[in-house]
PDB file of N, CA and C in Angstrom:
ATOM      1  N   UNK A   1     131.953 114.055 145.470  1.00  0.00           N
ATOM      2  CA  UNK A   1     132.008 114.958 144.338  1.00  0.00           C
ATOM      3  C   UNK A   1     131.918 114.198 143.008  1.00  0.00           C
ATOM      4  N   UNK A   2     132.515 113.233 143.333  1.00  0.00           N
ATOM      5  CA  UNK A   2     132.841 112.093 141.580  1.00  0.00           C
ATOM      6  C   UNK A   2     131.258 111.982 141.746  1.00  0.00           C
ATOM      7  N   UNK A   3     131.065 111.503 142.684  1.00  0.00           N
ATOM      8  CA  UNK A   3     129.545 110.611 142.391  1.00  0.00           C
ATOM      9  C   UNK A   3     128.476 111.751 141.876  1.00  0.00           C
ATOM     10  N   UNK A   4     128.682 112.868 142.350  1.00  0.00           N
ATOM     11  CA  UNK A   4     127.979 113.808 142.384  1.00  0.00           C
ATOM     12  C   UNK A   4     127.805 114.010 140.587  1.00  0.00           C
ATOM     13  N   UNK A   5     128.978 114.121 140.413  1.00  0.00           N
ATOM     14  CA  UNK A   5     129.522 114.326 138.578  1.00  0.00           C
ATOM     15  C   UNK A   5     128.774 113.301 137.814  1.00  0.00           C
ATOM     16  N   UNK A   6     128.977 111.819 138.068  1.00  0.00           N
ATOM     17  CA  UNK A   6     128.717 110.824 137.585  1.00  0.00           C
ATOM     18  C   UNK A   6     127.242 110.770 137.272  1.00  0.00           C
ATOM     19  N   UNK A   7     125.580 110.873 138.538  1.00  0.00           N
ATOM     20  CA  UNK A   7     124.694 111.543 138.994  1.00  0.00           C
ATOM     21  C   UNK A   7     124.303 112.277 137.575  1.00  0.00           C
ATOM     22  N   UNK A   8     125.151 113.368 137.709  1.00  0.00           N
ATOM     23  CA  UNK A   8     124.452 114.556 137.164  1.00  0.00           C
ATOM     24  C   UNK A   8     124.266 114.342 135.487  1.00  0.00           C
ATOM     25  N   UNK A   9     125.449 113.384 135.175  1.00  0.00           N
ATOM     26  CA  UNK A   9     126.193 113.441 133.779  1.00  0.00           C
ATOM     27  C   UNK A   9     124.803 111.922 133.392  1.00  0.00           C
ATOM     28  N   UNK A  10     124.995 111.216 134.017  1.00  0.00           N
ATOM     29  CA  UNK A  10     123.348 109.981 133.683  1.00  0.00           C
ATOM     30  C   UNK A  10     122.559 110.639 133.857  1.00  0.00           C
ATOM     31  N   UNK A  11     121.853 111.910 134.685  1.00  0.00           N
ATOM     32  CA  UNK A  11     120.685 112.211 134.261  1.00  0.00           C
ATOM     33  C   UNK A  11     120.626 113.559 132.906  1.00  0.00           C
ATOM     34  N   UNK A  12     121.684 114.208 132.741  1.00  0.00           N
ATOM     35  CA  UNK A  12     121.620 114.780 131.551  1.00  0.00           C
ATOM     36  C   UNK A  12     121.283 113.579 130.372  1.00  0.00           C
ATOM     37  N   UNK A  13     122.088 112.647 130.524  1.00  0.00           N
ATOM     38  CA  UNK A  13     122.478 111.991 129.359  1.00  0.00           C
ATOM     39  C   UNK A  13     120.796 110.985 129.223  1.00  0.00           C
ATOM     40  N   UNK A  14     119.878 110.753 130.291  1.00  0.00           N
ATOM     41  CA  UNK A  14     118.573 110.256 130.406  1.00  0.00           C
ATOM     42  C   UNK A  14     117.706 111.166 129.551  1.00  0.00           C
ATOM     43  N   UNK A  15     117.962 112.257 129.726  1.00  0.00           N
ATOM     44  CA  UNK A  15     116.795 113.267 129.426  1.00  0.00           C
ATOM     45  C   UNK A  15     117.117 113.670 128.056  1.00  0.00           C
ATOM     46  N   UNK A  16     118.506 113.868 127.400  1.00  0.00           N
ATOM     47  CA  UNK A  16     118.669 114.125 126.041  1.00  0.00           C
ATOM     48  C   UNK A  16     118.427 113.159 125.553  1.00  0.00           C
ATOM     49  N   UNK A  17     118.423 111.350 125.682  1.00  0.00           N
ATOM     50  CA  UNK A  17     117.754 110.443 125.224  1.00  0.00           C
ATOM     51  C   UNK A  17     116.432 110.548 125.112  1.00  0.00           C
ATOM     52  N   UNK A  18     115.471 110.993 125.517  1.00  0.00           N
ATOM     53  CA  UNK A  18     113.971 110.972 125.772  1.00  0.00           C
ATOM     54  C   UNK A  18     113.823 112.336 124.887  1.00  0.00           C
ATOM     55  N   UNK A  19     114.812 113.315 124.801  1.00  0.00           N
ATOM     56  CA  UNK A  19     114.480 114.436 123.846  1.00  0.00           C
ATOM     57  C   UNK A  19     114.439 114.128 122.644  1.00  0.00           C
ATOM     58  N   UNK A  20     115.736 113.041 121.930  1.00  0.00           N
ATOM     59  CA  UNK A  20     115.984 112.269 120.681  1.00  0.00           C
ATOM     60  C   UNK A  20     115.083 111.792 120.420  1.00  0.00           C
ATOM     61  N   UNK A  21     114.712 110.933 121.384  1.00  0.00           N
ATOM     62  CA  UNK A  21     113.498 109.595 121.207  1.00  0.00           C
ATOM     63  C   UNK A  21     112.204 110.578 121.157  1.00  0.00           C
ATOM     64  N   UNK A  22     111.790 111.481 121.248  1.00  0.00           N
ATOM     65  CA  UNK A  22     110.675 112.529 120.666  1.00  0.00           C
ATOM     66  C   UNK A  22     110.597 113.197 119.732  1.00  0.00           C
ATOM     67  N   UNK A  23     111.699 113.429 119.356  1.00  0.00           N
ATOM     68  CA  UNK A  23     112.219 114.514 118.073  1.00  0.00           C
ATOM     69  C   UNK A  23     112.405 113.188 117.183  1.00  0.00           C
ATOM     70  N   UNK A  24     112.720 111.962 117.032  1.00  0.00           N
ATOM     71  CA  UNK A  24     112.435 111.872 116.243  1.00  0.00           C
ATOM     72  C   UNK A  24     111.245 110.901 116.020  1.00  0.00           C
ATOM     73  N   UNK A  25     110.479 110.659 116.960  1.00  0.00           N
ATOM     74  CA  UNK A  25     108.616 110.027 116.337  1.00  0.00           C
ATOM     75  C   UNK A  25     108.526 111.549 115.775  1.00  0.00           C
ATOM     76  N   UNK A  26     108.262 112.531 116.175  1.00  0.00           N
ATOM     77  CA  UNK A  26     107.684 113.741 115.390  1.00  0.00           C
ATOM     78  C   UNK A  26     108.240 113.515 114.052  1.00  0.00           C
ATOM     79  N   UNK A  27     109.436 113.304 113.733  1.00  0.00           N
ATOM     80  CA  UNK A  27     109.771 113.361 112.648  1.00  0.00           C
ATOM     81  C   UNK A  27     109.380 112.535 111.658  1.00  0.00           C
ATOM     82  N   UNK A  28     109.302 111.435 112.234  1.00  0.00           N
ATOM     83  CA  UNK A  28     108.596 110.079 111.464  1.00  0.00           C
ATOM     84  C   UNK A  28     106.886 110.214 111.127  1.00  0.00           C
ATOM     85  N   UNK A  29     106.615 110.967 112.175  1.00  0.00           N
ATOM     86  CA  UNK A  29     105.428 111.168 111.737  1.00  0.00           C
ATOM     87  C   UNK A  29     105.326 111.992 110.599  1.00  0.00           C
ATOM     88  N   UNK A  30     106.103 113.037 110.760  1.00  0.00           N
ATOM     89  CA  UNK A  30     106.058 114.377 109.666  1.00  0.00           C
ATOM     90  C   UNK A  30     106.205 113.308 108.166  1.00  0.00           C
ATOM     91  N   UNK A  31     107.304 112.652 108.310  1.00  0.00           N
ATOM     92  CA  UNK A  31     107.942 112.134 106.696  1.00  0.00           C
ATOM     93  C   UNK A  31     106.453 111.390 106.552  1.00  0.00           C
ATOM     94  N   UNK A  32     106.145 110.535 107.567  1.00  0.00           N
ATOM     95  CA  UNK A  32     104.812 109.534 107.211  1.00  0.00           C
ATOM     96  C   UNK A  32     103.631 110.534 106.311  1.00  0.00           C
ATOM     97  N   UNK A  33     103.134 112.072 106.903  1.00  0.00           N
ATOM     98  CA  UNK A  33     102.247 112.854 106.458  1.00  0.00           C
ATOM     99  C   UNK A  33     102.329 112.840 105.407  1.00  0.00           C
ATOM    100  N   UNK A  34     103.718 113.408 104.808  1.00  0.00           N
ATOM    101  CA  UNK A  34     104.285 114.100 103.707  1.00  0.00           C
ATOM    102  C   UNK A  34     104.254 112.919 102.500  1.00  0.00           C
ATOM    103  N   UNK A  35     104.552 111.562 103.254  1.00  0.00           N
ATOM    104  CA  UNK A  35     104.847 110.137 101.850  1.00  0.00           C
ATOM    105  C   UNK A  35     103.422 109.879 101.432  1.00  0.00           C
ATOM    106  N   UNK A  36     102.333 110.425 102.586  1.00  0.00           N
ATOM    107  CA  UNK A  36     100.565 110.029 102.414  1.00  0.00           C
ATOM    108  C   UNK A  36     100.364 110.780 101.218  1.00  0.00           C
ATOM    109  N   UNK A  37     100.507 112.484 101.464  1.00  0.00           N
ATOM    110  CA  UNK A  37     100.833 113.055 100.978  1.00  0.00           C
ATOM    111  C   UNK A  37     100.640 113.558  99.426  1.00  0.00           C
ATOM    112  N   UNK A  38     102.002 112.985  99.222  1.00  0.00           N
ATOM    113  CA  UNK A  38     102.725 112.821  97.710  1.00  0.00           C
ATOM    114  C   UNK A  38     101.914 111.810  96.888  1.00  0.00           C
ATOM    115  N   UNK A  39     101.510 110.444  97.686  1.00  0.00           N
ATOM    116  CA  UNK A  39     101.258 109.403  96.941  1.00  0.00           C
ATOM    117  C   UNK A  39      99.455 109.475  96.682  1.00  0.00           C
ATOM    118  N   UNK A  40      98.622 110.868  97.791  1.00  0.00           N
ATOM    119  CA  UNK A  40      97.334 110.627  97.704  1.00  0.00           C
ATOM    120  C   UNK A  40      97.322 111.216  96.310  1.00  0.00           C
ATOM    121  N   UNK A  41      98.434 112.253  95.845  1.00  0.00           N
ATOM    122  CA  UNK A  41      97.957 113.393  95.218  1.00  0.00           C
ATOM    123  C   UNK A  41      98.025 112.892  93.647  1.00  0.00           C
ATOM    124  N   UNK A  42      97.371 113.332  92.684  1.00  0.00           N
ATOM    125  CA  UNK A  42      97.448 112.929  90.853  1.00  0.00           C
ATOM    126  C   UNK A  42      98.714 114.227  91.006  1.00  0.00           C
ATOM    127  N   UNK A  43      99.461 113.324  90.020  1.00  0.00           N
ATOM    128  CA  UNK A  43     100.663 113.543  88.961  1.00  0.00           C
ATOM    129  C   UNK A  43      99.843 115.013  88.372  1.00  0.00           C
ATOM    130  N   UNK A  44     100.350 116.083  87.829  1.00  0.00           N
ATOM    131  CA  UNK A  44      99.813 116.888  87.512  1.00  0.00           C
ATOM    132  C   UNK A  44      99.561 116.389  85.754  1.00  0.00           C
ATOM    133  N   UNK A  45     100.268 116.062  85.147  1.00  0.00           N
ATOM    134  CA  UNK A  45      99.533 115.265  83.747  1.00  0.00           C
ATOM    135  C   UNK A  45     101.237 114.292  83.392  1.00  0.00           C
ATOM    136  N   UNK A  46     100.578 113.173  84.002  1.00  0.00           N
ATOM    137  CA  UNK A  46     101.864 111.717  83.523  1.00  0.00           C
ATOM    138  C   UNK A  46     101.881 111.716  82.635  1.00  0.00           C
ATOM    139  N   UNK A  47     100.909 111.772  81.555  1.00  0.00           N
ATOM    140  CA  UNK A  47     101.552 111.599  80.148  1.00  0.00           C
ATOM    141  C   UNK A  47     102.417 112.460  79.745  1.00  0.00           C
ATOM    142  N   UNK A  48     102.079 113.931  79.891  1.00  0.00           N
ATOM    143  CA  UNK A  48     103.125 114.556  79.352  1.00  0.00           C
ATOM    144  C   UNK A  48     104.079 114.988  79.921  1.00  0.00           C
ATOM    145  N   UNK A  49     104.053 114.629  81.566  1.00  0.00           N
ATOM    146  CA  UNK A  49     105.722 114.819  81.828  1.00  0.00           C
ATOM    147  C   UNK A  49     106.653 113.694  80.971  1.00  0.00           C
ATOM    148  N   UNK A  50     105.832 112.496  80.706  1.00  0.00           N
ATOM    149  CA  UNK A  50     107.002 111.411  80.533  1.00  0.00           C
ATOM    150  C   UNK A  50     107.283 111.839  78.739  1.00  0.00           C
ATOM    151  N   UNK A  51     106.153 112.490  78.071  1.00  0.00           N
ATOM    152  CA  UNK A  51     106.648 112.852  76.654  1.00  0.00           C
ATOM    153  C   UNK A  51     107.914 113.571  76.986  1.00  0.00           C
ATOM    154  N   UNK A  52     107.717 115.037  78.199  1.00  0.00           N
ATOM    155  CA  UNK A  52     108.678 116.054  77.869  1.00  0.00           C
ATOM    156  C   UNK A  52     110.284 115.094  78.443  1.00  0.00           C
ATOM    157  N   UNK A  53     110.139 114.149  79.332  1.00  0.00           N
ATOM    158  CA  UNK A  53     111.620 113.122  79.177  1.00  0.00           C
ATOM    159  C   UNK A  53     111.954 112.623  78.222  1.00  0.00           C
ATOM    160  N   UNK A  54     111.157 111.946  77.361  1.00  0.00           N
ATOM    161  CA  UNK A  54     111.103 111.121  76.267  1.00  0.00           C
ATOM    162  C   UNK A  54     111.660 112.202  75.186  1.00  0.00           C
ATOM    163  N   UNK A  55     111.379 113.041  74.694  1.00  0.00           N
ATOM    164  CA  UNK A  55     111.607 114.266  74.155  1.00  0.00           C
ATOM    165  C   UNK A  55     112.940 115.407  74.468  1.00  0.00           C
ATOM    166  N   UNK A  56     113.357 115.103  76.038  1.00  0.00           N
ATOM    167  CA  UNK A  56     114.802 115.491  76.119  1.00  0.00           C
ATOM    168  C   UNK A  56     115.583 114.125  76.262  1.00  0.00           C
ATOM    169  N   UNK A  57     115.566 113.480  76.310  1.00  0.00           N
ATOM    170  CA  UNK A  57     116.250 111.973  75.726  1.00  0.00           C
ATOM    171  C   UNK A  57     116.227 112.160  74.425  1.00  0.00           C
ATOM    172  N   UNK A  58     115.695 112.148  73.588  1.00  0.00           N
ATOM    173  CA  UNK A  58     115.959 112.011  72.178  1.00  0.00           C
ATOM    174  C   UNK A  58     116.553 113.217  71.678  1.00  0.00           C
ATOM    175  N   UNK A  59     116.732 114.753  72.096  1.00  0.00           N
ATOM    176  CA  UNK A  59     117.187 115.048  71.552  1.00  0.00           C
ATOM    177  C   UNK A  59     118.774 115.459  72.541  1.00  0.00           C
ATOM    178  N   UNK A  60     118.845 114.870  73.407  1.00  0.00           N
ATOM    179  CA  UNK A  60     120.281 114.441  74.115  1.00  0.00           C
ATOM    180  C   UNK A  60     121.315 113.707  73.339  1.00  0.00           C
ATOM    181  N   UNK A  61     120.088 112.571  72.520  1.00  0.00           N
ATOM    182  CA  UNK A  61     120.950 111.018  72.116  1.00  0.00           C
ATOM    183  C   UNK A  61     121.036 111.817  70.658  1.00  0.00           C
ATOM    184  N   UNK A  62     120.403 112.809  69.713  1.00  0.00           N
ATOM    185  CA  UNK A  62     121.198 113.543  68.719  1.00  0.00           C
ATOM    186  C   UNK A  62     121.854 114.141  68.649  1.00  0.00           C
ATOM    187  N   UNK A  63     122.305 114.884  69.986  1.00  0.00           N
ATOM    188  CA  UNK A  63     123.094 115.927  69.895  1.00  0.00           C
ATOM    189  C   UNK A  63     124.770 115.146  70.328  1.00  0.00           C
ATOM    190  N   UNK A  64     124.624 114.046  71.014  1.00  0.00           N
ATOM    191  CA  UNK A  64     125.739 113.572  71.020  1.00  0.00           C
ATOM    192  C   UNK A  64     126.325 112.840  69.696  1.00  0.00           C
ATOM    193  N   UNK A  65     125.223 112.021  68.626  1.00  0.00           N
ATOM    194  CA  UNK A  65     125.464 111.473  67.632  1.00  0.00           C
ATOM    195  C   UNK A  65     126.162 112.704  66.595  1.00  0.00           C
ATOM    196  N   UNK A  66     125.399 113.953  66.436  1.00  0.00           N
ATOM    197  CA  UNK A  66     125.969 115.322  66.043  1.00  0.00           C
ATOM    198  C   UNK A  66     127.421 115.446  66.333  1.00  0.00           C
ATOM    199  N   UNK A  67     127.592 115.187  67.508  1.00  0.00           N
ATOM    200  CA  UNK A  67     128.615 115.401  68.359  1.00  0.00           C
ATOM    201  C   UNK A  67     129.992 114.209  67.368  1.00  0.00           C
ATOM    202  N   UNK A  68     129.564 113.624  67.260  1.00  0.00           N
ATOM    203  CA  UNK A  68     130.282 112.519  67.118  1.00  0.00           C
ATOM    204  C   UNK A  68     130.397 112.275  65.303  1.00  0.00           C
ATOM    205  N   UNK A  69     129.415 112.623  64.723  1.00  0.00           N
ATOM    206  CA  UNK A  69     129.613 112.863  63.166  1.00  0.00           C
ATOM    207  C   UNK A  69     130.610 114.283  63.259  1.00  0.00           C
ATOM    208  N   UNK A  70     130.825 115.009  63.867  1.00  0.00           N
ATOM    209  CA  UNK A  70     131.364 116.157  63.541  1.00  0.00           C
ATOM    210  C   UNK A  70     133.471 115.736  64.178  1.00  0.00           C
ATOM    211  N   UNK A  71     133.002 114.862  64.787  1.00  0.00           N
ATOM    212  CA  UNK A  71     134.529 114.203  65.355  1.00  0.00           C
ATOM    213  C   UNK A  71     135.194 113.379  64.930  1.00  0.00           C
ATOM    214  N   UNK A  72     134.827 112.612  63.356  1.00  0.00           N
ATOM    215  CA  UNK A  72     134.802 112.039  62.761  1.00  0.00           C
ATOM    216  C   UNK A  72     135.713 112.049  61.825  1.00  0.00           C
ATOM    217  N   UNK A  73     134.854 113.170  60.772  1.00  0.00           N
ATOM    218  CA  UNK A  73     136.225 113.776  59.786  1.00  0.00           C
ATOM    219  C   UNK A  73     137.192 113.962  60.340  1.00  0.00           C
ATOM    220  N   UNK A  74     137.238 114.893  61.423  1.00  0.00           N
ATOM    221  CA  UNK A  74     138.380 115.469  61.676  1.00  0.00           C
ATOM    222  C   UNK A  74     139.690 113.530  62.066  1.00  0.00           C
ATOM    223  N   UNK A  75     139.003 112.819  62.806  1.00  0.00           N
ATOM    224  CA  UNK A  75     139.964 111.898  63.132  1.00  0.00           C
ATOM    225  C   UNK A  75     140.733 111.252  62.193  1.00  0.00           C
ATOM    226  N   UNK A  76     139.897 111.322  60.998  1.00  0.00           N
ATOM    227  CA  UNK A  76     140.063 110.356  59.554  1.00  0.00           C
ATOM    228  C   UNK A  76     140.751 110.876  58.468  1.00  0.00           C
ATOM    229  N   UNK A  77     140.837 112.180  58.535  1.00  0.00           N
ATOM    230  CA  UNK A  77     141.701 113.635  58.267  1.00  0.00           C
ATOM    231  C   UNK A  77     143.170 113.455  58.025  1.00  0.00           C
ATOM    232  N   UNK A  78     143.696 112.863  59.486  1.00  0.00           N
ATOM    233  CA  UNK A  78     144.566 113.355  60.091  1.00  0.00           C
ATOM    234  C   UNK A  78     145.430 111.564  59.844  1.00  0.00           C
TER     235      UNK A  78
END
């Protein structure tokens, strides 16, 4: 009966290995498609995504300087 258990439990445990080991080449393949992909394709326009960063950076780095002239008085106030 043990052996019987033992048996049954290595060949489950054979065959969900060989299911893993398939599931994931498919998968590797999939990410491989997808990285071809991304990297065959043009940027839809690089220049001006990197303006519209460049452009919320700068007005990030005023609004904190804003931020900080307005925190000012009050500290120097007091």
């Amino acid at each position: 009966m043990m052996a019987e258990t033992s048996i049954e439990s290595q060949a489950w445990a054979t065959r969900m290995t060989k299911h893993v080991m398939e599931m994931n080449k498919h998968l590797q393949s999939r990410l491989l498609d997808m990285m071809q992909c991304r990297l065959l394709q043009d940027p839809p326009d690089a220049s001006s995504s990197a303006a519209i960063r460049k452009r919320k950076k700068t007005n990030f780095e005023s609004l904190l300087l804003r931020e900080e002239e307005q925190s000012q008085p009050e500290s120097q106030g007091s």
